[in-house]
N, C-alpha and C. Protein backbone atom coordinates (compact mmCIF):
# COMPACT_ATOMS: atom_id res chain seq x y z
N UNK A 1 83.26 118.64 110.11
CA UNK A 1 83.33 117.50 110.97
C UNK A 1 82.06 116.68 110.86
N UNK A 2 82.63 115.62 110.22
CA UNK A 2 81.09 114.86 110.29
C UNK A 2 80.51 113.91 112.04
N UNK A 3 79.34 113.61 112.02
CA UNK A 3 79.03 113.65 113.14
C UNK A 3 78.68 111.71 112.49
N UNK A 4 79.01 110.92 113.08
CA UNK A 4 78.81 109.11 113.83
C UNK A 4 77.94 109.43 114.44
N UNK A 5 77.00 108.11 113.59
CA UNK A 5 75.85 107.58 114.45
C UNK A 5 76.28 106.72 115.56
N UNK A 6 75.51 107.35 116.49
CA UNK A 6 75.38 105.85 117.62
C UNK A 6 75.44 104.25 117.31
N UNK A 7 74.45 104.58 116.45
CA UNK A 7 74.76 102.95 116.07
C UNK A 7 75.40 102.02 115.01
N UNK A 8 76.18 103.20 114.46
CA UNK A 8 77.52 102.42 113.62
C UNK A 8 78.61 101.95 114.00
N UNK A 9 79.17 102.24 115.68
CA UNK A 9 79.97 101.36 116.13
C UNK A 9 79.35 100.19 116.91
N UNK A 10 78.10 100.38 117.11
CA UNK A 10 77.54 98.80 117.46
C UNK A 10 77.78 97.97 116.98
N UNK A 11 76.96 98.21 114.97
CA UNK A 11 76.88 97.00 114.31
C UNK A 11 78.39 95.96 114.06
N UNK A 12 79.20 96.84 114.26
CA UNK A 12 80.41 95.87 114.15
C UNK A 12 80.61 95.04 115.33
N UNK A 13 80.04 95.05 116.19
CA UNK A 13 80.33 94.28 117.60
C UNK A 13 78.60 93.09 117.70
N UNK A 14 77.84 93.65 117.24
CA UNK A 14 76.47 92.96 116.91
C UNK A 14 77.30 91.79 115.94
N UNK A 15 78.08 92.24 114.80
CA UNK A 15 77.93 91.47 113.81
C UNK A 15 78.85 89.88 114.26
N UNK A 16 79.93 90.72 114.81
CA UNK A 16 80.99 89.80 115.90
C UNK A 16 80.51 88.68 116.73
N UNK A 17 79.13 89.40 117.56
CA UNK A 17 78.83 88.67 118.40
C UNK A 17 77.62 87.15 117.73
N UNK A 18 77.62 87.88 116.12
CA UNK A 18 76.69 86.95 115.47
C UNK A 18 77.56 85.40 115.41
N UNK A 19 78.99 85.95 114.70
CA UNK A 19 79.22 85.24 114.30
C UNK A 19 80.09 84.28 115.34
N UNK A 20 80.46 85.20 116.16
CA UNK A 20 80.96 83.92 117.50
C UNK A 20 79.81 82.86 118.05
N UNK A 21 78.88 83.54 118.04
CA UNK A 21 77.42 82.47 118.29
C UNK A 21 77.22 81.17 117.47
N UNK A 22 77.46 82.13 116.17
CA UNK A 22 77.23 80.90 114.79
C UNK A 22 78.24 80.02 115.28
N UNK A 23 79.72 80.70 115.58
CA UNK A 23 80.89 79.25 115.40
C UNK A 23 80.29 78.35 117.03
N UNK A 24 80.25 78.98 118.16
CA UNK A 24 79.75 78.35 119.06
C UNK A 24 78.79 77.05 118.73
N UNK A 25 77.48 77.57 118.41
CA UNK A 25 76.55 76.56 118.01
C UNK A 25 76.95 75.45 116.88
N UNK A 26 78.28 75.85 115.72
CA UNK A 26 78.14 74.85 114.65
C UNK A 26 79.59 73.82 115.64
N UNK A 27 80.23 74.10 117.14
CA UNK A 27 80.88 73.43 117.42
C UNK A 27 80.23 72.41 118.19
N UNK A 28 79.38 73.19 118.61
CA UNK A 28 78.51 72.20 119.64
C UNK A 28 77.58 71.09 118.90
N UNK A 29 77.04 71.78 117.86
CA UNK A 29 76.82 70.62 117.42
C UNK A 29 77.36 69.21 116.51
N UNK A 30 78.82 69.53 116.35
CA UNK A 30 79.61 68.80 116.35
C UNK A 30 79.82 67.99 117.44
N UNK A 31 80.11 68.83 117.99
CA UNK A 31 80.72 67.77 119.55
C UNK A 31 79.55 66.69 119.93
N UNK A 32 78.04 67.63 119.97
CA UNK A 32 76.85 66.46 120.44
C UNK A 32 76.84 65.38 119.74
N UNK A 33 76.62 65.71 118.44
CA UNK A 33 76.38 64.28 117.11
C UNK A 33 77.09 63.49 117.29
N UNK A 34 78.62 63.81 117.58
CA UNK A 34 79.88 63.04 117.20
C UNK A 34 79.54 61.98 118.74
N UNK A 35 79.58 63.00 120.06
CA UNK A 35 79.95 61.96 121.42
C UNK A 35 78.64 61.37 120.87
N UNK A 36 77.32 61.27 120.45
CA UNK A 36 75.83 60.61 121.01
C UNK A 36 76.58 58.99 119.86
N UNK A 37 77.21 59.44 118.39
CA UNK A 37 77.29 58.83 117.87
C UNK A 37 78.60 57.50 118.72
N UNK A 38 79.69 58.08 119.23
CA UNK A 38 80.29 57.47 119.95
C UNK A 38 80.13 56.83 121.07
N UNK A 39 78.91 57.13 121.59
CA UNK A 39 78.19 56.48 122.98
C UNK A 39 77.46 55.54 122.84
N UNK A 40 76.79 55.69 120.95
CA UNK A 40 75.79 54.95 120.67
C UNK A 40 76.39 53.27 120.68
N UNK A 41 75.46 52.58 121.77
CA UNK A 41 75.50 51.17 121.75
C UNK A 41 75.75 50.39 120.30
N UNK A 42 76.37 49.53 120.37
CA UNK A 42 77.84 48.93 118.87
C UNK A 42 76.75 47.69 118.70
N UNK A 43 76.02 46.78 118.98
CA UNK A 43 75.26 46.19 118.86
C UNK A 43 73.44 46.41 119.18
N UNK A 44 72.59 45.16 119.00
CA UNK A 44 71.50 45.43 119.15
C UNK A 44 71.61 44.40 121.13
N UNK A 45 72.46 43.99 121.27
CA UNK A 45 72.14 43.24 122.55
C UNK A 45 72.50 44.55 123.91
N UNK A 46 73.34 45.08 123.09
CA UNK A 46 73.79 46.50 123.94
C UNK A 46 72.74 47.23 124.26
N UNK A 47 71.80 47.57 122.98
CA UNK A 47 70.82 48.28 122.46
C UNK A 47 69.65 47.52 123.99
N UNK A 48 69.34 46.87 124.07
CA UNK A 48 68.58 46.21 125.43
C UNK A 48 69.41 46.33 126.69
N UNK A 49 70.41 46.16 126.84
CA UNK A 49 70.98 46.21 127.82
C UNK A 49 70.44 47.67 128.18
N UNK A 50 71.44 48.95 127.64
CA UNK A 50 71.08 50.31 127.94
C UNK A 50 69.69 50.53 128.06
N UNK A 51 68.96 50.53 127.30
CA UNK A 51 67.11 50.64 127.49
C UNK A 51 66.73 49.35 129.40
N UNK A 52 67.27 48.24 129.28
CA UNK A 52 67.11 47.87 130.74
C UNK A 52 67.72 48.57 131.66
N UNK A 53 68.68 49.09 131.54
CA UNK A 53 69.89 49.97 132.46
C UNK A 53 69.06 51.56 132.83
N UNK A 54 68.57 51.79 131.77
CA UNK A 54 68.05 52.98 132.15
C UNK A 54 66.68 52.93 132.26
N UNK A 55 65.62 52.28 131.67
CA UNK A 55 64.54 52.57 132.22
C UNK A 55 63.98 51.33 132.92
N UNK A 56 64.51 50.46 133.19
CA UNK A 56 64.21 49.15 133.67
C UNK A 56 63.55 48.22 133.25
N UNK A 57 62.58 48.42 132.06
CA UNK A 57 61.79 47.72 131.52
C UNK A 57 62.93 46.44 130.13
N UNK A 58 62.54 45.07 130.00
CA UNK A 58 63.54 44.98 129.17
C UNK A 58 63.04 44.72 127.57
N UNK A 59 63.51 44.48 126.36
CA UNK A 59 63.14 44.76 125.24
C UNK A 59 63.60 43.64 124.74
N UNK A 60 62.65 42.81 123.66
CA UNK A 60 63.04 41.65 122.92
C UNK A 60 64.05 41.87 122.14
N UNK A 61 65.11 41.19 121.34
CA UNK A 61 65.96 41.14 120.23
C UNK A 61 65.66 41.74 119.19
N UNK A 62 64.49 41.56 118.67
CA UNK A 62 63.87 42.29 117.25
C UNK A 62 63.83 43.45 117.66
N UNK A 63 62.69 44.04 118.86
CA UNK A 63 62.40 45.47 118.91
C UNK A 63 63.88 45.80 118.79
N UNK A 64 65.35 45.71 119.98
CA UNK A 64 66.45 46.16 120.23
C UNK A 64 67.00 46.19 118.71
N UNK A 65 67.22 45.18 117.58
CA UNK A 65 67.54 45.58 116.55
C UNK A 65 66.70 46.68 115.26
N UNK A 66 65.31 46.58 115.96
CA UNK A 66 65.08 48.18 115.25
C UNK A 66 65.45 49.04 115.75
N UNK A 67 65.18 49.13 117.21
CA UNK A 67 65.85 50.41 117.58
C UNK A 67 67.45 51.07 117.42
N UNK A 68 68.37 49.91 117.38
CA UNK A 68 70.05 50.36 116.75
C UNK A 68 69.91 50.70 115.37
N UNK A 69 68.68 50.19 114.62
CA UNK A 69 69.28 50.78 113.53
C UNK A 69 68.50 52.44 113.66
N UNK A 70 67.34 52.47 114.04
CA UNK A 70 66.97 53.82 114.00
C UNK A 70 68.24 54.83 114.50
N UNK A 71 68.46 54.65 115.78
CA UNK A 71 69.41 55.56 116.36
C UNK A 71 70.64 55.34 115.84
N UNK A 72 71.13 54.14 115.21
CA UNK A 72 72.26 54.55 113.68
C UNK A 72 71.82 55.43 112.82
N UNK A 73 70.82 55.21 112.33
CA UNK A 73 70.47 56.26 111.06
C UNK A 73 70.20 57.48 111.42
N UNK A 74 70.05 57.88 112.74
CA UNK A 74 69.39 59.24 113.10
C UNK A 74 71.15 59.36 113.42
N UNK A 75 71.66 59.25 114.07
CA UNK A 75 73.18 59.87 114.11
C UNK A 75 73.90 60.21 112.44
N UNK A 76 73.74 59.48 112.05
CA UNK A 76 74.03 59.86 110.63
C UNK A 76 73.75 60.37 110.18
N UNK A 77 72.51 61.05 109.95
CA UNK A 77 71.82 61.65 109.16
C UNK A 77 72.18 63.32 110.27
N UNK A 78 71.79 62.70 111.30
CA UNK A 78 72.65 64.39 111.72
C UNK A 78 73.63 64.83 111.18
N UNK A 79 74.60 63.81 111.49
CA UNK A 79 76.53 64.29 111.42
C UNK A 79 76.10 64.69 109.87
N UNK A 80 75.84 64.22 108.70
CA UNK A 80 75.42 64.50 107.45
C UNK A 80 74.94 66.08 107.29
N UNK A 81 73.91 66.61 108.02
CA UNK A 81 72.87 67.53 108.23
C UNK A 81 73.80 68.40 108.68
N UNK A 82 75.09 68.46 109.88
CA UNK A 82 75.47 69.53 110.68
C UNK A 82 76.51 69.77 109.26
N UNK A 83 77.39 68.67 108.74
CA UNK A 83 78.52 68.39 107.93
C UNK A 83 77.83 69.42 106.87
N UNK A 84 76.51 69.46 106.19
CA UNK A 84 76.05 70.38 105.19
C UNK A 84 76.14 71.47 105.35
N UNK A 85 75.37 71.97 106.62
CA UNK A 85 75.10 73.27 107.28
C UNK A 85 76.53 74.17 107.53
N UNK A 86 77.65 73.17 107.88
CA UNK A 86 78.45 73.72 107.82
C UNK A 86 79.42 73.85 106.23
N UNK A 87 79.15 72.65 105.25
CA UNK A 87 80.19 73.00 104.44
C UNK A 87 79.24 74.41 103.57
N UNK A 88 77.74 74.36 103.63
CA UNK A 88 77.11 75.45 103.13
C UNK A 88 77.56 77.09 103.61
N UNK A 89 77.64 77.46 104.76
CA UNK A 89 78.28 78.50 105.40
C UNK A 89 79.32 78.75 105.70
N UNK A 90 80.42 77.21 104.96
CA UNK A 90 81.95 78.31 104.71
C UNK A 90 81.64 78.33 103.18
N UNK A 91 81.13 78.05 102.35
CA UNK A 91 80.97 78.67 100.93
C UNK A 91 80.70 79.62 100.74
N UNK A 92 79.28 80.15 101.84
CA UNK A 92 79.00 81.66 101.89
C UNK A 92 79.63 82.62 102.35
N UNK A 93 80.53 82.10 103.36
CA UNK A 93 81.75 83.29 103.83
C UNK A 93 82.69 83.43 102.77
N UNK A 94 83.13 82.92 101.60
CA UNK A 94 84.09 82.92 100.65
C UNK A 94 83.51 84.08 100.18
């Protein structure tokens, strides 16, 4: 009669709990990128409006059109970044 380690029926429930974490976190960060990208103000006049709306101070036309494009390019470059991370780690599960 062979004798089981203690901790060989763990690792299968450790390994479980890895990977429900992993899918957790690669949904969430779907969901964040996608709503911030969908929330993100569609113009640069928007782009002032929200910055007056929320911090009260208001912002010229130029600054407001750098700032839409930054926070365009930073949403993108996420959704891009999560889109890798994930097509990289279903290749590795194959």
């Amino acid at each position: 009669m062979k004798k089981k380690c203690c901790r060989s029926s763990n690792l299968g429930s450790a390994a479980a709990d890895r990977t429900r974490t992993s899918a957790i976190r690669q949904a969430l960060n779907w969901i964040v990128s996608s709503a911030i990208l969908a929330a993100m103000p569609k113009c640069p006049l928007c782009v002032a409006a929200y910055v007056a709306l929320f911090t009260g101070f208001g912002i010229s036309l130029a600054v407001a059109k750098f700032a839409w494009w930054f926070v365009g390019v930073s949403c993108l470059l996420t959704l891009v970044y999560v889109a890798t991370t994930t097509a990289i780690s279903f290749i590795k599960s194959l």
